[in-house]
N, C-alpha and C. Protein backbone atom coordinates (compact mmCIF):
# COMPACT_ATOMS: atom_id res chain seq x y z
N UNK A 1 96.28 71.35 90.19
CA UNK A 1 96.62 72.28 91.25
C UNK A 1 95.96 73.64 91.03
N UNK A 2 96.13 74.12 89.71
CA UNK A 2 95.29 74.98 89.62
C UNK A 2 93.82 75.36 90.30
N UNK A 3 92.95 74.18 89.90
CA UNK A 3 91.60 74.49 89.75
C UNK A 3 91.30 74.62 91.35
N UNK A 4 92.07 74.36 92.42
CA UNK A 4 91.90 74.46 93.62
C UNK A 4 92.59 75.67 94.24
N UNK A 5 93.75 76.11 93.50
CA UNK A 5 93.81 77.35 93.94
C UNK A 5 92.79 78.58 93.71
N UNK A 6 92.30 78.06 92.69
CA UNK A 6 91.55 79.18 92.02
C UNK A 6 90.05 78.94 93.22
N UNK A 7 89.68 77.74 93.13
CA UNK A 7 88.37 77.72 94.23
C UNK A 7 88.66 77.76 95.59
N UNK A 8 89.47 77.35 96.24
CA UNK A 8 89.45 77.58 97.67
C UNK A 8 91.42 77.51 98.18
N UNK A 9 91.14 79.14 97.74
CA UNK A 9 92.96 79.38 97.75
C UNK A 9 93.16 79.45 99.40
N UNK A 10 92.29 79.51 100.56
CA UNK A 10 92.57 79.43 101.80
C UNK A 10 93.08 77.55 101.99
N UNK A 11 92.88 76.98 101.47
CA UNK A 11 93.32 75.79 101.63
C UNK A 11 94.79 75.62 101.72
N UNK A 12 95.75 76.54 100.98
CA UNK A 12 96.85 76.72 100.78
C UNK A 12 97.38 77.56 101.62
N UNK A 13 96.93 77.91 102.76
CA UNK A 13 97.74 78.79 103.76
C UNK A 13 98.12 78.35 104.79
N UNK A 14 99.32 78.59 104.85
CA UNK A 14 100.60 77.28 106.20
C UNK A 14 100.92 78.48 106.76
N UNK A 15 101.78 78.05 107.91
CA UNK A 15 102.95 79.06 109.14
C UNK A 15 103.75 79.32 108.00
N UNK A 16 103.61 78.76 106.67
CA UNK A 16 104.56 78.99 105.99
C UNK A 16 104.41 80.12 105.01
N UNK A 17 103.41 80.18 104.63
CA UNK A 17 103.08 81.67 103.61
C UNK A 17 103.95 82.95 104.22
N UNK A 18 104.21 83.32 103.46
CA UNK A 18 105.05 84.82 103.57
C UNK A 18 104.56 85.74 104.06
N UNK A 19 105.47 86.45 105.34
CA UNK A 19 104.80 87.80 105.83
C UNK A 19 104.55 88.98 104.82
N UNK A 20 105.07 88.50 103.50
CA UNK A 20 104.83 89.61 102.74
C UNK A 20 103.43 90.44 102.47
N UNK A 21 102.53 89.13 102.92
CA UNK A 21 101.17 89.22 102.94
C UNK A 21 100.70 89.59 104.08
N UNK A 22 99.68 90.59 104.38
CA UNK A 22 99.55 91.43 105.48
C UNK A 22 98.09 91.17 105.68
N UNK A 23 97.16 91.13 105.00
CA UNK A 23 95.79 90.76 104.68
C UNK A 23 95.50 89.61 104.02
N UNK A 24 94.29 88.87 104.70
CA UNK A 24 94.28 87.65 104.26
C UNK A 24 93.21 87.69 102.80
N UNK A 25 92.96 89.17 102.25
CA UNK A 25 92.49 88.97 101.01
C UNK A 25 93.67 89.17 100.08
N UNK A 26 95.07 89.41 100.05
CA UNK A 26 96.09 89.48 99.61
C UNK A 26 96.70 88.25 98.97
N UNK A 27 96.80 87.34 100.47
CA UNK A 27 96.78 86.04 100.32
C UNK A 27 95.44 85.66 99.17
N UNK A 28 94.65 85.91 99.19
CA UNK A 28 93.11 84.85 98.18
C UNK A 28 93.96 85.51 97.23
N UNK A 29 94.01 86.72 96.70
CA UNK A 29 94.03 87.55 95.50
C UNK A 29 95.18 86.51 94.81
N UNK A 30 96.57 87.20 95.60
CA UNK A 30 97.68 86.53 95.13
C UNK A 30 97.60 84.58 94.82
N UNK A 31 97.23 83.60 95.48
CA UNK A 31 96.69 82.44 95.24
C UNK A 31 95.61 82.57 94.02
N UNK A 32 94.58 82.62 94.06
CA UNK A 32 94.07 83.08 92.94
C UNK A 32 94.54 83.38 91.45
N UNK A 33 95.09 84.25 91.27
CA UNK A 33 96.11 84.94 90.77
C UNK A 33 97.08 83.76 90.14
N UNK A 34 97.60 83.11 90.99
CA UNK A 34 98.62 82.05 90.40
C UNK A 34 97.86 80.87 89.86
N UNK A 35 96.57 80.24 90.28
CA UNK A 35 96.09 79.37 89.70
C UNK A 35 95.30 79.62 88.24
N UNK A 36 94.87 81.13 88.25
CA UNK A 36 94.77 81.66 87.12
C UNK A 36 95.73 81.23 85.97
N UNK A 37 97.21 81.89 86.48
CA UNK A 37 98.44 81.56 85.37
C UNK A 37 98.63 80.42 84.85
N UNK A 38 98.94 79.24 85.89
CA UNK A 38 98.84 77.81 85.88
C UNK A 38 98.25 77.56 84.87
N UNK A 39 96.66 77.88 84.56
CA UNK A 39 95.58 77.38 83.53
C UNK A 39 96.38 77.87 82.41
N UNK A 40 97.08 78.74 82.44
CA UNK A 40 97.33 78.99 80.88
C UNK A 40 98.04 78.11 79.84
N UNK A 41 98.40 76.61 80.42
CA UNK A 41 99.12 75.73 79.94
C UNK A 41 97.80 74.81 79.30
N UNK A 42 96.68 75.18 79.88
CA UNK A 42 95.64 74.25 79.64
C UNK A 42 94.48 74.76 78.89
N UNK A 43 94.28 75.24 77.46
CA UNK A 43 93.47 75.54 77.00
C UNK A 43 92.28 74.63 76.50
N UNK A 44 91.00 74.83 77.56
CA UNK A 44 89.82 73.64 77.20
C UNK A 44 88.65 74.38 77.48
N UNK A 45 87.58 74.28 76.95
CA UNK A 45 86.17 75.06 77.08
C UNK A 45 85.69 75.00 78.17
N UNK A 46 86.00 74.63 79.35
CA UNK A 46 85.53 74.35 80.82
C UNK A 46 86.74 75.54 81.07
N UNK A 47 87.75 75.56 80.98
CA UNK A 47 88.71 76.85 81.48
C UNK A 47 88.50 77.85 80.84
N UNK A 48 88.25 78.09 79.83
CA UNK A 48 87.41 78.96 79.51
C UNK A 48 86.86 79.72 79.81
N UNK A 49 85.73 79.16 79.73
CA UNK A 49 84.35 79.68 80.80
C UNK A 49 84.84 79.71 82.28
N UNK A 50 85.54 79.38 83.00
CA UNK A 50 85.96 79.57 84.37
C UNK A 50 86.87 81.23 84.00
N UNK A 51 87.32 81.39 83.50
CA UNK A 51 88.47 82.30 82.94
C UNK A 51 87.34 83.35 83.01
N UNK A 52 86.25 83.08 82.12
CA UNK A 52 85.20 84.29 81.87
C UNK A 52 84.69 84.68 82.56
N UNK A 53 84.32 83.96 83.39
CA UNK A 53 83.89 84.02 84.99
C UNK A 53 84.50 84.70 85.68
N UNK A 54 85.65 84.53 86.07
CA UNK A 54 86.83 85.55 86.65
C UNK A 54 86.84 87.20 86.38
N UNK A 55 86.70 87.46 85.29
CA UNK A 55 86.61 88.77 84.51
C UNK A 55 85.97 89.62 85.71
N UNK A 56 84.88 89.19 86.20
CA UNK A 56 84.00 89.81 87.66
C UNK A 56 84.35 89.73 88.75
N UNK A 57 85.34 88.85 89.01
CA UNK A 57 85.84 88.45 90.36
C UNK A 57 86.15 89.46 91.28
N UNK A 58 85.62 89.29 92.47
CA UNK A 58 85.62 90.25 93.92
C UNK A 58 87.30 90.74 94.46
N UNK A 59 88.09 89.53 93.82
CA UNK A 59 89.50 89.49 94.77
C UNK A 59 89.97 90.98 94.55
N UNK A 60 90.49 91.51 95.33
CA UNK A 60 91.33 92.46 94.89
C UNK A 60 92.24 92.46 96.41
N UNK A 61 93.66 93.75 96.41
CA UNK A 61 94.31 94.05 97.04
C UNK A 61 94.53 95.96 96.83
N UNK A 62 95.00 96.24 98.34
CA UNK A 62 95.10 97.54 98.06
C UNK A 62 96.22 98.06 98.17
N UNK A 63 96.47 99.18 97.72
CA UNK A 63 97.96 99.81 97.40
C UNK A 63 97.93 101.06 97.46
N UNK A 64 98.78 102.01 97.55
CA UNK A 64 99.06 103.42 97.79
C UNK A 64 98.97 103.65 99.00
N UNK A 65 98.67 104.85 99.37
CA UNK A 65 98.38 105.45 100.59
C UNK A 65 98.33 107.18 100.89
N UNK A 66 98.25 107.70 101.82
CA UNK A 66 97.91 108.89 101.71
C UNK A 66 96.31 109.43 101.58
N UNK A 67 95.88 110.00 100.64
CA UNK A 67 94.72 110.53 99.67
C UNK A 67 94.14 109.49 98.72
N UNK A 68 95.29 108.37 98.29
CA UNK A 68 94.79 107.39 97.44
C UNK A 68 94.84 106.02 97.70
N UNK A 69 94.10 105.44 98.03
CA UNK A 69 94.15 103.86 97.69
C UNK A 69 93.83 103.95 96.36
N UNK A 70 94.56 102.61 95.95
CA UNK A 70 94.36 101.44 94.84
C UNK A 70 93.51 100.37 95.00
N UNK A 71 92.27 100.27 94.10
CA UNK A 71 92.11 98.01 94.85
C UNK A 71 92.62 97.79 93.24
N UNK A 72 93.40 96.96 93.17
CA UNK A 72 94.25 96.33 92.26
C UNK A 72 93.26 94.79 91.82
N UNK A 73 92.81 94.11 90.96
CA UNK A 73 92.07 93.29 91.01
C UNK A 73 92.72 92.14 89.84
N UNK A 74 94.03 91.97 90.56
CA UNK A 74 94.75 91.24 89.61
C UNK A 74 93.74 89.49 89.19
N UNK A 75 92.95 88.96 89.87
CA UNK A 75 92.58 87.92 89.62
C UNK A 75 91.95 88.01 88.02
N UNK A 76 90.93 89.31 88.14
CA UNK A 76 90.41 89.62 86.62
C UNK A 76 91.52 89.97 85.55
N UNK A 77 92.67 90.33 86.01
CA UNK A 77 93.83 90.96 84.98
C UNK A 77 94.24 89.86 84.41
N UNK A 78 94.58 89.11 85.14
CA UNK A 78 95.79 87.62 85.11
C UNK A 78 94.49 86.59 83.88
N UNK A 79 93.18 86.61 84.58
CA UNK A 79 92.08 85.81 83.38
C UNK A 79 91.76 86.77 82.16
N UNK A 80 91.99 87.75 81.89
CA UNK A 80 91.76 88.58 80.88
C UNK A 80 92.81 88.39 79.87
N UNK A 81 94.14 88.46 80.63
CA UNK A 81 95.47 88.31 79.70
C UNK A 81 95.38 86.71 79.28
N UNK A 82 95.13 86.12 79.89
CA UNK A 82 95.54 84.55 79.39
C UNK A 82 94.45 84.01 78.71
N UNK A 83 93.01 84.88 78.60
CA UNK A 83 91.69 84.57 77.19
C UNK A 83 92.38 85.69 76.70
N UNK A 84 93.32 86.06 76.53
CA UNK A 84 93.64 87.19 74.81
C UNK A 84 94.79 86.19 74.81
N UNK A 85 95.14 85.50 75.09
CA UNK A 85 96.60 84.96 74.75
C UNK A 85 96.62 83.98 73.94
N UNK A 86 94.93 83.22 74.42
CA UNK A 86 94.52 82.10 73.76
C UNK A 86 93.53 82.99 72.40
N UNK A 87 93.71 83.72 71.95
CA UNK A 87 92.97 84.40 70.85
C UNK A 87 91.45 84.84 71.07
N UNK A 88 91.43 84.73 72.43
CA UNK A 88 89.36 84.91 72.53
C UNK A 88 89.86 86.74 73.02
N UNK A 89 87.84 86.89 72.01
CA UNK A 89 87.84 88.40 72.26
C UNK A 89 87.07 88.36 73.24
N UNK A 90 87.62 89.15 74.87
CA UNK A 90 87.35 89.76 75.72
C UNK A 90 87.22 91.58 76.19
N UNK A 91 85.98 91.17 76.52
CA UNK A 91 86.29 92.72 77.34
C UNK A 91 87.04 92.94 78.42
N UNK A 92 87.43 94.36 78.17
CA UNK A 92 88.68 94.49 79.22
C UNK A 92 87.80 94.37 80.71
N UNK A 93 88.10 94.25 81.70
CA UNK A 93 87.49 94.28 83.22
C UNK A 93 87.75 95.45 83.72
N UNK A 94 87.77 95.89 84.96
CA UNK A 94 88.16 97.04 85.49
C UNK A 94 89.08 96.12 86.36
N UNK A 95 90.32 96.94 85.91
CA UNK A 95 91.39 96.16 86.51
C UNK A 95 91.96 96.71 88.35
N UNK A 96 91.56 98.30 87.85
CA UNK A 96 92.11 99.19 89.10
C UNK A 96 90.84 100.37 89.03
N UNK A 97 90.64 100.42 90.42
CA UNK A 97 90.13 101.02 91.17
C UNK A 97 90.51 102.40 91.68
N UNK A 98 90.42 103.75 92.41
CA UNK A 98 90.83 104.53 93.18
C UNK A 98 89.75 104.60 94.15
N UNK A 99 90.16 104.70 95.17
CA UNK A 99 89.84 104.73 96.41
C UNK A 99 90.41 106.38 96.98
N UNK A 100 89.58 107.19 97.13
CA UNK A 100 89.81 108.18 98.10
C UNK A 100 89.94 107.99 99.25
N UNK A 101 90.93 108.66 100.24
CA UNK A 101 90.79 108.23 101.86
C UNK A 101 90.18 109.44 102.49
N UNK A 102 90.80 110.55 101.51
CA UNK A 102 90.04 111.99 101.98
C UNK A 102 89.26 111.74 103.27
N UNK A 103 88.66 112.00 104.18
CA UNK A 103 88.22 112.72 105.21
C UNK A 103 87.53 114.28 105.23
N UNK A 104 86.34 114.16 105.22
CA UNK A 104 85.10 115.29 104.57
C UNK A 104 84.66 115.55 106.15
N UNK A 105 85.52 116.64 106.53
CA UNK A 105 85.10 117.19 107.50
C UNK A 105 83.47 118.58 107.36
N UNK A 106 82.50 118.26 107.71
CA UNK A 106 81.57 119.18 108.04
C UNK A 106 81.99 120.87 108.21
């Protein structure tokens, strides 16, 4: 179940997914995100390297408001924590972002 959330987490979206999700990159992130965790029961050199892979991953979600957005990029967080869990040395990713909303009036 994992390895399909992790590749094509739109496959998993019903009338049933939660309005909690407002954006449908929220939905990828969060799916994503959980098939990430999932793997952590499964330590094998093919997850691994998928895990390492992740470290770069595009997903993110945004948060705050005002002056600041957040992009939150939990997909790289969630594969970073679970290759240190399994003892591999990783570099950290950039987990969070700031986003200015500012408005630069002339």
């Amino acid at each position: 179940m994992a390895q399909p959330l992790i590749a094509a987490p739109q496959d998993f979206i019903t009338e049933k997914t939660p309005d909690a999700f407002h954006e449908p990159q929220e939905i990828r992130c969060s799916f994503r995100t959980e098939g990430v965790e999932a793997l952590r029961y499964f330590k094998s050199e093919k997850n691994i390297a998928q895990l390492r892979s992740l470290l770069v991953a595009p997903d993110f979600y945004l948060s705050g408001g005002g002056d600041l957005t957040f992009k939150s990029y939990s997909v790289r967080d969630s594969s970073c924590q679970v290759l240190q869990d399994w003892g591999l040395d990783v570099p950290k990713p950039v987990i969070v972002e700031t986003v200015t909303n500012k408005v630069v009036t002339p």
